[in-house]
Protein backbone atom coordinates (compact mmCIF):
# COMPACT_ATOMS: atom_id res chain seq x y z
CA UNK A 1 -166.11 -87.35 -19.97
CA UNK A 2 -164.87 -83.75 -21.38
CA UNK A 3 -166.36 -80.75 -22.15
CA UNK A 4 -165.95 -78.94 -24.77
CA UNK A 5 -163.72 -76.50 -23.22
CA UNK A 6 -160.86 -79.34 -23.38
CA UNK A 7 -160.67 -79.57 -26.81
CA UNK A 8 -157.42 -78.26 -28.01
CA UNK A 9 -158.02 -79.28 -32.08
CA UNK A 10 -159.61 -76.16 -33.74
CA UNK A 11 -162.25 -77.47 -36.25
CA UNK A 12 -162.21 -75.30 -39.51
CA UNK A 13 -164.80 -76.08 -42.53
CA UNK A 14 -163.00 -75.55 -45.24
CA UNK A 15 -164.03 -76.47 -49.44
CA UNK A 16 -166.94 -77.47 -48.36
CA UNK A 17 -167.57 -78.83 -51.68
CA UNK A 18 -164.59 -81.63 -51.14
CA UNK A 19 -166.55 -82.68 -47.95
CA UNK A 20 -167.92 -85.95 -48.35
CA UNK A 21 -172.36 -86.25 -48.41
CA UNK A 22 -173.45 -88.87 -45.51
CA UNK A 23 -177.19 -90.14 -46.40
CA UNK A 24 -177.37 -90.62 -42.33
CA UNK A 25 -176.18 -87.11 -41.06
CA UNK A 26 -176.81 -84.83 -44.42
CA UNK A 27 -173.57 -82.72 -43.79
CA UNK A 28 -173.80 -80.56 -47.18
CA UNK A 29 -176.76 -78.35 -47.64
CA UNK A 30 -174.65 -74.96 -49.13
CA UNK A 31 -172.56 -75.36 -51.68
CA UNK A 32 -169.69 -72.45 -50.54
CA UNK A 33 -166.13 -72.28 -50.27
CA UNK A 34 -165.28 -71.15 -46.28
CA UNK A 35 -162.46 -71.44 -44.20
CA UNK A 36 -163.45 -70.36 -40.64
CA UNK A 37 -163.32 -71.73 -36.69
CA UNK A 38 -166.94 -73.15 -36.21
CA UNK A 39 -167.23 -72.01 -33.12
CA UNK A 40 -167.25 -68.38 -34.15
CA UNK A 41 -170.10 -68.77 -36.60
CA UNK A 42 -173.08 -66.62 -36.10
CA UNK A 43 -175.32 -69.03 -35.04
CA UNK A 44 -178.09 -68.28 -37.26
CA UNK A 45 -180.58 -70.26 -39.67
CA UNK A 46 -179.16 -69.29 -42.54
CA UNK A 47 -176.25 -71.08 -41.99
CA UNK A 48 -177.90 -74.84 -40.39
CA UNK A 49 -175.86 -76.40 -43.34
CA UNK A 50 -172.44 -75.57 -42.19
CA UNK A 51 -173.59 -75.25 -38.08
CA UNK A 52 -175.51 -77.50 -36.01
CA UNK A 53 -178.24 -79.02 -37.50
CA UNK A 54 -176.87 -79.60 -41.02
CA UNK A 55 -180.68 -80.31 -42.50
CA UNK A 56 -180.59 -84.00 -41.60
CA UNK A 57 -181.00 -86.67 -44.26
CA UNK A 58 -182.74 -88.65 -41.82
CA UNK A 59 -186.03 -89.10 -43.46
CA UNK A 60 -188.46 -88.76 -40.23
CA UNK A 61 -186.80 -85.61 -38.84
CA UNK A 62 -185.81 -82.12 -40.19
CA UNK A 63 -182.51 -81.65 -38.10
CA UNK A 64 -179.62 -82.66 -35.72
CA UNK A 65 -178.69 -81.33 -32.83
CA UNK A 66 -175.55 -82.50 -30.47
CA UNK A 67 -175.05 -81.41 -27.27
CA UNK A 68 -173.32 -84.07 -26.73
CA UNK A 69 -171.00 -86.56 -28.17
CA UNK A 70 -169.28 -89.87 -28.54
CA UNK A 71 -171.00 -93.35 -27.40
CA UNK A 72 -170.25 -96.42 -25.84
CA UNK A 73 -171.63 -99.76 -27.36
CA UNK A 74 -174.15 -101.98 -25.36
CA UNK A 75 -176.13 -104.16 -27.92
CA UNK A 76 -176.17 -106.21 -31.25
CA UNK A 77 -177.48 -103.18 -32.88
CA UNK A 78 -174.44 -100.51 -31.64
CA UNK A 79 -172.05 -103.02 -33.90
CA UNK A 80 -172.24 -101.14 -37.08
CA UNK A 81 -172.51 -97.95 -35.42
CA UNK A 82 -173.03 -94.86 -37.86
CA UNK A 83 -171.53 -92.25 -35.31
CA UNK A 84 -168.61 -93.99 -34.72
CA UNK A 85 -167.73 -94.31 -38.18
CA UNK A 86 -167.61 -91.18 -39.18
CA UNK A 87 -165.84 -90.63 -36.03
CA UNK A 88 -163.37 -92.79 -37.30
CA UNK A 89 -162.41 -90.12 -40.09
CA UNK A 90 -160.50 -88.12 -37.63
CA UNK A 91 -161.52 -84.34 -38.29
CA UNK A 92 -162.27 -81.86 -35.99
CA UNK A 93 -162.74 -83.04 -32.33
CA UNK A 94 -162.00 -86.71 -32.94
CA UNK A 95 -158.86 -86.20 -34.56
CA UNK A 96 -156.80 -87.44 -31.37
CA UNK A 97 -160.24 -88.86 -29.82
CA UNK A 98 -162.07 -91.95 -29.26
CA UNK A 99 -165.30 -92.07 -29.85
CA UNK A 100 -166.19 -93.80 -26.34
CA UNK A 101 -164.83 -90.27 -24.77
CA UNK A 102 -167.97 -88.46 -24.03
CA UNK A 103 -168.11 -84.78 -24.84
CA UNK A 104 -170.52 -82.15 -22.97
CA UNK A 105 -170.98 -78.79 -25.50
CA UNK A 106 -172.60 -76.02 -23.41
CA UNK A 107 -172.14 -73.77 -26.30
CA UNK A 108 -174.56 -75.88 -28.61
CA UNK A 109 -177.38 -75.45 -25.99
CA UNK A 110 -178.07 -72.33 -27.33
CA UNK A 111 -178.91 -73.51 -31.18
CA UNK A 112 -182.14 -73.93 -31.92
CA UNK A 113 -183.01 -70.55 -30.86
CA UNK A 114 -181.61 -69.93 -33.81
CA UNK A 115 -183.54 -72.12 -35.84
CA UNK A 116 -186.53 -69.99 -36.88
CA UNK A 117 -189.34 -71.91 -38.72
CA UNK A 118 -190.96 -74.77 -36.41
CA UNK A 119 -189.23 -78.35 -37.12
CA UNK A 120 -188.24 -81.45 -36.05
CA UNK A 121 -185.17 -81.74 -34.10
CA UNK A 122 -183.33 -85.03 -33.78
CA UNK A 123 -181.60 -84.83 -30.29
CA UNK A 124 -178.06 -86.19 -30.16
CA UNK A 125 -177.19 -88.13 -33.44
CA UNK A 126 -173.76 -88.57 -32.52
CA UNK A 127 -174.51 -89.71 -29.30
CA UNK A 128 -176.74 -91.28 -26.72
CA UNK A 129 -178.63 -88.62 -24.20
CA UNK A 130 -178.75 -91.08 -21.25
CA UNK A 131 -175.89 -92.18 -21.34
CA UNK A 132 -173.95 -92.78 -17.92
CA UNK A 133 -171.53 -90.46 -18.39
CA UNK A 134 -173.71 -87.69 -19.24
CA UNK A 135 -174.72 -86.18 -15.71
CA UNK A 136 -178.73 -85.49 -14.61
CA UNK A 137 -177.26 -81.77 -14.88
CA UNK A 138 -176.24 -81.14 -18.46
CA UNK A 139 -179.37 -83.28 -19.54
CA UNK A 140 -181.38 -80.81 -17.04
CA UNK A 141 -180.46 -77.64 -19.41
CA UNK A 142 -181.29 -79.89 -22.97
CA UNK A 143 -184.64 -80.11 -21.24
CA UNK A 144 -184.78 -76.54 -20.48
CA UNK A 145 -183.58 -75.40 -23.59
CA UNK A 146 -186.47 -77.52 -25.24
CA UNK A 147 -188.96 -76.51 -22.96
CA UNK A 148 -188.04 -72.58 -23.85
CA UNK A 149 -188.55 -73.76 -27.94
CA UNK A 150 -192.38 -74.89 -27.98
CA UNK A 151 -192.66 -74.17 -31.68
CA UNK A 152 -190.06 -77.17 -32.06
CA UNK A 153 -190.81 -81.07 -31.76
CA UNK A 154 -187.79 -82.60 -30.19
CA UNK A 155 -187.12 -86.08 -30.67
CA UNK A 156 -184.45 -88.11 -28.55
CA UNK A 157 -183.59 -91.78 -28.75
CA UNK A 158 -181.91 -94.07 -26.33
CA UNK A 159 -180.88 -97.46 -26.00
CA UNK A 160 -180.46 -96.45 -22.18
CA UNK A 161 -183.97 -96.54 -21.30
CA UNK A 162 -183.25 -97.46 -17.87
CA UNK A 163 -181.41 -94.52 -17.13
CA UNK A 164 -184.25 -92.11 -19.20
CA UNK A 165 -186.74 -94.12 -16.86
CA UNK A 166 -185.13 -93.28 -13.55
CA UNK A 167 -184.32 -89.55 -14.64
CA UNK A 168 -187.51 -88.63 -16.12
CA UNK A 169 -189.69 -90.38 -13.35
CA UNK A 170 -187.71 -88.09 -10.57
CA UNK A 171 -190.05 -86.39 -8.68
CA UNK A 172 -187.97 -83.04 -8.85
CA UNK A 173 -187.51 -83.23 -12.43
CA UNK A 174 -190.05 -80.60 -13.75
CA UNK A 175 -189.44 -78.28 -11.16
CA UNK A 176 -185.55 -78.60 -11.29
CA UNK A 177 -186.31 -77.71 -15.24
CA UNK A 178 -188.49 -75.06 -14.54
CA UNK A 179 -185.48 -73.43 -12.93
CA UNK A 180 -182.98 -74.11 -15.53
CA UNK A 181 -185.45 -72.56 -18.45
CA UNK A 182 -186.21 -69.45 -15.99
CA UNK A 183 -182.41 -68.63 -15.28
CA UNK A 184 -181.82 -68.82 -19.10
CA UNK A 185 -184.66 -66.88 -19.93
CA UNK A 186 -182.95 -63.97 -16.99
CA UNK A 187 -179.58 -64.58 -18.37
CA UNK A 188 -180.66 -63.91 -22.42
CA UNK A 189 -183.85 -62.97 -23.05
CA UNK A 190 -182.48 -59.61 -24.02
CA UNK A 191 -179.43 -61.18 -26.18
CA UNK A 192 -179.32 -60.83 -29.15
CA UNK A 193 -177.42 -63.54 -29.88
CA UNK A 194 -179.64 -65.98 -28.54
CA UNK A 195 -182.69 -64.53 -30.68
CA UNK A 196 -184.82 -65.29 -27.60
CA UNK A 197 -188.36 -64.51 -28.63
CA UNK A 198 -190.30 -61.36 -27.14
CA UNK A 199 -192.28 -63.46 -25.21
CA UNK A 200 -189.56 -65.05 -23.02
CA UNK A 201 -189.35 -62.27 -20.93
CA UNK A 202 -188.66 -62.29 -16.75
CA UNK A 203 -192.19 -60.76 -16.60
CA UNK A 204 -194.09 -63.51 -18.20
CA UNK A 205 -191.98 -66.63 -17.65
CA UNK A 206 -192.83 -67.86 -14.23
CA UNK A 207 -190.41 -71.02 -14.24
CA UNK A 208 -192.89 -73.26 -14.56
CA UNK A 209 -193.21 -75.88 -17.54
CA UNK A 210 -195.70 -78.10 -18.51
CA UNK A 211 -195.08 -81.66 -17.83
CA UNK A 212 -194.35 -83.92 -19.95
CA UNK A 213 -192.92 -81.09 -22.16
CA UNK A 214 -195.50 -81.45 -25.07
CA UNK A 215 -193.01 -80.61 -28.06
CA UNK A 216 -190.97 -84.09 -26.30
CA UNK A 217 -190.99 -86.84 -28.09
CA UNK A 218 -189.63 -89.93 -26.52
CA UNK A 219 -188.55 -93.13 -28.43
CA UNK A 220 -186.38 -96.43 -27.78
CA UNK A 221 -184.05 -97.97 -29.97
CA UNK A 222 -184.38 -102.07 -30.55
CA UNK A 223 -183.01 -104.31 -32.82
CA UNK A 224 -184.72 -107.73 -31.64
CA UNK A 225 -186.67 -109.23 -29.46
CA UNK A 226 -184.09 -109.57 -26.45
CA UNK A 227 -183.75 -105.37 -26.70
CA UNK A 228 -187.61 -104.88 -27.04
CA UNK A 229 -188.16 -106.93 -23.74
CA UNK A 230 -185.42 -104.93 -21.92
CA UNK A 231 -186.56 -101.32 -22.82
CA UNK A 232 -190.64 -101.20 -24.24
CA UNK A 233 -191.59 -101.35 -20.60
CA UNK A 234 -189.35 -98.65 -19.44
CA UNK A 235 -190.46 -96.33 -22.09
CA UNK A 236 -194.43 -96.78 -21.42
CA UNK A 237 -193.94 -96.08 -17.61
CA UNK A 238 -192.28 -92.36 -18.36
CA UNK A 239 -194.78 -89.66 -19.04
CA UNK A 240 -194.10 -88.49 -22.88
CA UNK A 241 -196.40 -86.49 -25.26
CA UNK A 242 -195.24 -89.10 -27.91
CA UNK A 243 -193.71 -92.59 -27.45
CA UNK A 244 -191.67 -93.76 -30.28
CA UNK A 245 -189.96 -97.24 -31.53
CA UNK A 246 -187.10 -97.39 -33.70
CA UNK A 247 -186.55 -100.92 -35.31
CA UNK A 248 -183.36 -100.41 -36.88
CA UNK A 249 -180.85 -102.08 -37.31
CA UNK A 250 -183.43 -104.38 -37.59
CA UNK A 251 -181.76 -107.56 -36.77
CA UNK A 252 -184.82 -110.27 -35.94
CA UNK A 253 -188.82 -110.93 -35.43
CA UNK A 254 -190.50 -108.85 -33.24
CA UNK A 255 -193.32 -108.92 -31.24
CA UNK A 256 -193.81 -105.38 -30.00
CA UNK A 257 -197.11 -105.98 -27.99
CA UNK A 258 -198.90 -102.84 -29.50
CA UNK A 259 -202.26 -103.86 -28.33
CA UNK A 260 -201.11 -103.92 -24.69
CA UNK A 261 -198.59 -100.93 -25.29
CA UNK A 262 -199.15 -96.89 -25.57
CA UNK A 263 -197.04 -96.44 -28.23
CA UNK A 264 -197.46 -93.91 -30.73
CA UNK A 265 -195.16 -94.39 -33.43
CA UNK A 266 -193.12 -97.19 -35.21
CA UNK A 267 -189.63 -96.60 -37.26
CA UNK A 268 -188.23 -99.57 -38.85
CA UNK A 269 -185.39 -99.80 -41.09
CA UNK A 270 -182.13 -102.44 -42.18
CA UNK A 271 -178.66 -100.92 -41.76
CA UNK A 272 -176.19 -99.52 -43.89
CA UNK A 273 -172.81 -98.80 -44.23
CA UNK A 274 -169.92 -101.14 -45.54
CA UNK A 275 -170.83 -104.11 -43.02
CA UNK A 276 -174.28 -103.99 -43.21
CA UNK A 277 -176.31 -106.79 -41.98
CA UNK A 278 -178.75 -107.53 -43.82
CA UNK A 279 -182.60 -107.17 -42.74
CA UNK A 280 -185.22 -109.80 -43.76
CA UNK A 281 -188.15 -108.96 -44.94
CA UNK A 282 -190.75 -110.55 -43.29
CA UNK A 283 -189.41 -108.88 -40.06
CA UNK A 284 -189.80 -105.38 -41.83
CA UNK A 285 -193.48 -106.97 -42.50
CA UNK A 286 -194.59 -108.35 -39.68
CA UNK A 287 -193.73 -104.83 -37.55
CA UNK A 288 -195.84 -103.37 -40.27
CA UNK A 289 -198.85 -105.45 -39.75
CA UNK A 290 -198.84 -105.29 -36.26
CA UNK A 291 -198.89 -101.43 -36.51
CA UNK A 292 -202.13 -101.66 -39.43
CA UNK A 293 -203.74 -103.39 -36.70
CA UNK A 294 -203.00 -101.42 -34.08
CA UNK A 295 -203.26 -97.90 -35.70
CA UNK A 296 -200.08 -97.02 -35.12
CA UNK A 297 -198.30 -94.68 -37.72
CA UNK A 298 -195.33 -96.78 -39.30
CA UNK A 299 -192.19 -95.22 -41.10
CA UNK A 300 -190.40 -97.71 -43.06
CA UNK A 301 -187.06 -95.70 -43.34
CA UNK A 302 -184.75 -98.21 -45.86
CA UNK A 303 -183.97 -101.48 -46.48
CA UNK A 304 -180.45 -99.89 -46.43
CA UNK A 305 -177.22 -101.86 -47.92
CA UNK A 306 -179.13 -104.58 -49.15
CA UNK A 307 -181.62 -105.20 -51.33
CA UNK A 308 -183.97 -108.08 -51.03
CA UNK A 309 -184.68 -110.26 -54.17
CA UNK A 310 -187.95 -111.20 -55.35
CA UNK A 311 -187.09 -114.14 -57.96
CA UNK A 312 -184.52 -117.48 -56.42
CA UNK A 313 -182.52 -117.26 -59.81
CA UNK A 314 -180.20 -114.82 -58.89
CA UNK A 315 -176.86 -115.71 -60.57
CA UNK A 316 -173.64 -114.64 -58.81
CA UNK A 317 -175.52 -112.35 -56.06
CA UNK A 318 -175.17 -112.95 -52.35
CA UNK A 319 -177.87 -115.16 -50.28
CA UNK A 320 -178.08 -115.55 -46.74
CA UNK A 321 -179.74 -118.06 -44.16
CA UNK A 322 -181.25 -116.21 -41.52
CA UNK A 323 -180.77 -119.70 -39.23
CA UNK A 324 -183.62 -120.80 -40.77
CA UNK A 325 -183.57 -122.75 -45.00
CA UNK A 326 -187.40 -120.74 -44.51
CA UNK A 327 -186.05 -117.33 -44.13
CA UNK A 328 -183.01 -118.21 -47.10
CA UNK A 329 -182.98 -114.56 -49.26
CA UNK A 330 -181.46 -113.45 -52.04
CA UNK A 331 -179.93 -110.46 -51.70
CA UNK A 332 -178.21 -107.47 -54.20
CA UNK A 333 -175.42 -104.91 -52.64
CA UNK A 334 -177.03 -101.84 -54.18
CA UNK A 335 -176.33 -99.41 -51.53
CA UNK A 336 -179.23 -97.90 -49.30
CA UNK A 337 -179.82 -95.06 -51.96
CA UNK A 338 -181.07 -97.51 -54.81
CA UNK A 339 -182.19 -100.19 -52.53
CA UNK A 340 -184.93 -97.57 -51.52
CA UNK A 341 -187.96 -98.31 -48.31
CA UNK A 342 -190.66 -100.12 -51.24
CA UNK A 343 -192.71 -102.69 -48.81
CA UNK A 344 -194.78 -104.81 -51.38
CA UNK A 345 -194.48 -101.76 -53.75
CA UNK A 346 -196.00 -98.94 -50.61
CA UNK A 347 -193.95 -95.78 -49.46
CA UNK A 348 -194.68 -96.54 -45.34
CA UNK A 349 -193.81 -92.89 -44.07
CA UNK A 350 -196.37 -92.37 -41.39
CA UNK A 351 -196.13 -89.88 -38.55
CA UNK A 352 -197.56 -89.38 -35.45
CA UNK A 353 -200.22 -86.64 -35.03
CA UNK A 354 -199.14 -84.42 -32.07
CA UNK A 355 -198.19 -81.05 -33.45
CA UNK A 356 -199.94 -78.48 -31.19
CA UNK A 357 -200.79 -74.70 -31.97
CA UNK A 358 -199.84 -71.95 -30.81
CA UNK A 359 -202.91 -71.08 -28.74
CA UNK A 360 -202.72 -74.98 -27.18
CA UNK A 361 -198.86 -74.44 -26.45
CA UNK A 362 -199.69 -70.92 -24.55
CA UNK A 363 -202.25 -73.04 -22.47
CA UNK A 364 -200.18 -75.51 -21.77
CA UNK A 365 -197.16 -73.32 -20.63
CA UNK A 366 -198.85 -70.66 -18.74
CA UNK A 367 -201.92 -71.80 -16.96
């Protein structure tokens, strides 16, 4: 593990316009010519295309923010890895990195202060929040920082959802948060840097947060069966405002027990990049019935690299046996852009109904 203070490799944006689009992260949102250290940016929400968030082109959130980086893989579904790949293009920080060397950025803690409209905030894209080598302390200020941005809905996935279990379930943890949000609040609240908003001030913030964190949402990653065993039951035994699946890559059947399961959302999606695997769909079908019947919202996200077939006289395209001459599909390599999320002709892009107001958030924070 490093921190951001190792890093010897400046990182410069530079002709922007010659930086390459990815679908998954959504680098390029201004179309300018800079050449500047990113770390001396103004963090401010003008600029989320070049900074932190880079307006995601994930389809269920609005942005990205990483704290942290770099990953270790520990299921089917980490083969492919997304992260890693770009990783692999060697700018900025991983330019004499690997990817499995976990990075800790205290100066990214401060940026969605800076984001100014209410949105969606996709915690640690590039990396995995529970992961072992990220210690209960540096995940303590995330938490703090989120619980001092209640117009924001934070969402953080984890394949680690033993470790989220343990750390979430301490009996210290609010308080210990509490503490990190009301030293921050001392430290900046008159910054103007950190565009800390009027109301954080020593006077009214007491240290005390509401618990769960309402604008928290907490979600498990699982590819298959074997994954959804391991880490649905962890995530239903940790207090969350929202509990979230996300089936992709998704790599097999699932049964994801909804009726005997508080879940409150469904994601569900086949992988892309250049070794894609691709996803069958009755899988992608199956997830979405049990969610009808269960009234859970469901967000079909892609079928990404592959497309699935409709008509067996497919001349010269790809088919593959899913171990089973039943599940035998056709299959065109159309990339995830034209292979589109169409399930039996439907857009699925359900979300979960939790967005408080300001009023509720003001209850919940300060009596």
């Amino acid at each position: 593990m490093v921190t951001e203070n190792d890093l010897t490799d400046k990182v410069i944006a530079k002709d922007v316009l010659g930086w390459e689009y990815d679908p998954d992260i959504g680098w390029l949102t201004r179309a300018n010519t800079v050449e500047h250290y990113l770390p001396n940016f103004q963090t401010d929400g003008r600029w989320t295309g070049l900074l932190w968030s880079i307006a995601s082109g994930i389809e269920w959130t609005d942005h990205t923010w990483n704290p942290v980086t770099g990953c270790t893989k520990i299921s089917a579904g980490c083969k492919n890895c997304y992260a890693e790949t770009l990783s692999k293009r060697k700018f900025g920080e991983w330019k004499n990195r690997s990817f499995s060397e976990i990075i800790l950025k205290y100066s990214k803690l401060k940026e969605p202060f800076s984001l100014r409209n209410p949105s969606k905030i996709f915690v640690n894209s590039m990396s995995d929040l529970f992961h072992e080598n990220v210690p209960d302390s540096f995940i303590d200020k995330i938490f703090g920082v989120m619980a001092l941005n209640p117009k924001h809905t934070f969402q953080i996935l984890t394949k680690r959802s033993d470790r989220m279990l343990k750390y979430l379930t301490n009996v210290d943890r609010a308080s210990d948060i509490g503490d990190i949000a009301y030293s921050y609040v001392e430290d900046n609240w008159q910054s103007k840097s950190i565009k800390m908003p009027f109301e954080w001030t020593t006077d009214r913030w007491k240290g005390s947060v509401a618990w769960p964190l309402p604008n928290v949402w907490l979600g498990v990653s699982v590819e298959d069966q074997k994954t959804a065993d391991e880490r649905i039951p962890d995530l239903v035994r940790i207090p969350a405002a929202i509990r979230f699946l996300s089936c992709e890559p998704l790599l097999g059947n699932i049964d994801l027990e909804l009726d005997n399961y508080y879940i409150h959302w469904v994601i569900a999606g086949g992988e892309s990049g250049p070794n894609a695997r691709p996803v069958h769909p009755s899988y992608v079908e199956t997830i979405r019935d049990q969610c009808v019947g269960a009234n859970v919202p469901f967000f079909f996200k892609q079928w990404g690299e592959w497309y699935p077939y409709q008509d067996e006289i497919t001349y010269g395209k790809q088919a593959y046996n899913f171990g089973d001459e039943f599940l035998k599909k056709f299959y065109y390599k159309l990339g995830k852009k034209k292979s589109g999320a169409l399930l039996d002709g439907v857009q699925w892009k359900q979300f979960p109904n939790s967005l408080l107001t300001h009023d509720e958030i003001d209850v919940l924070l300060y009596n």
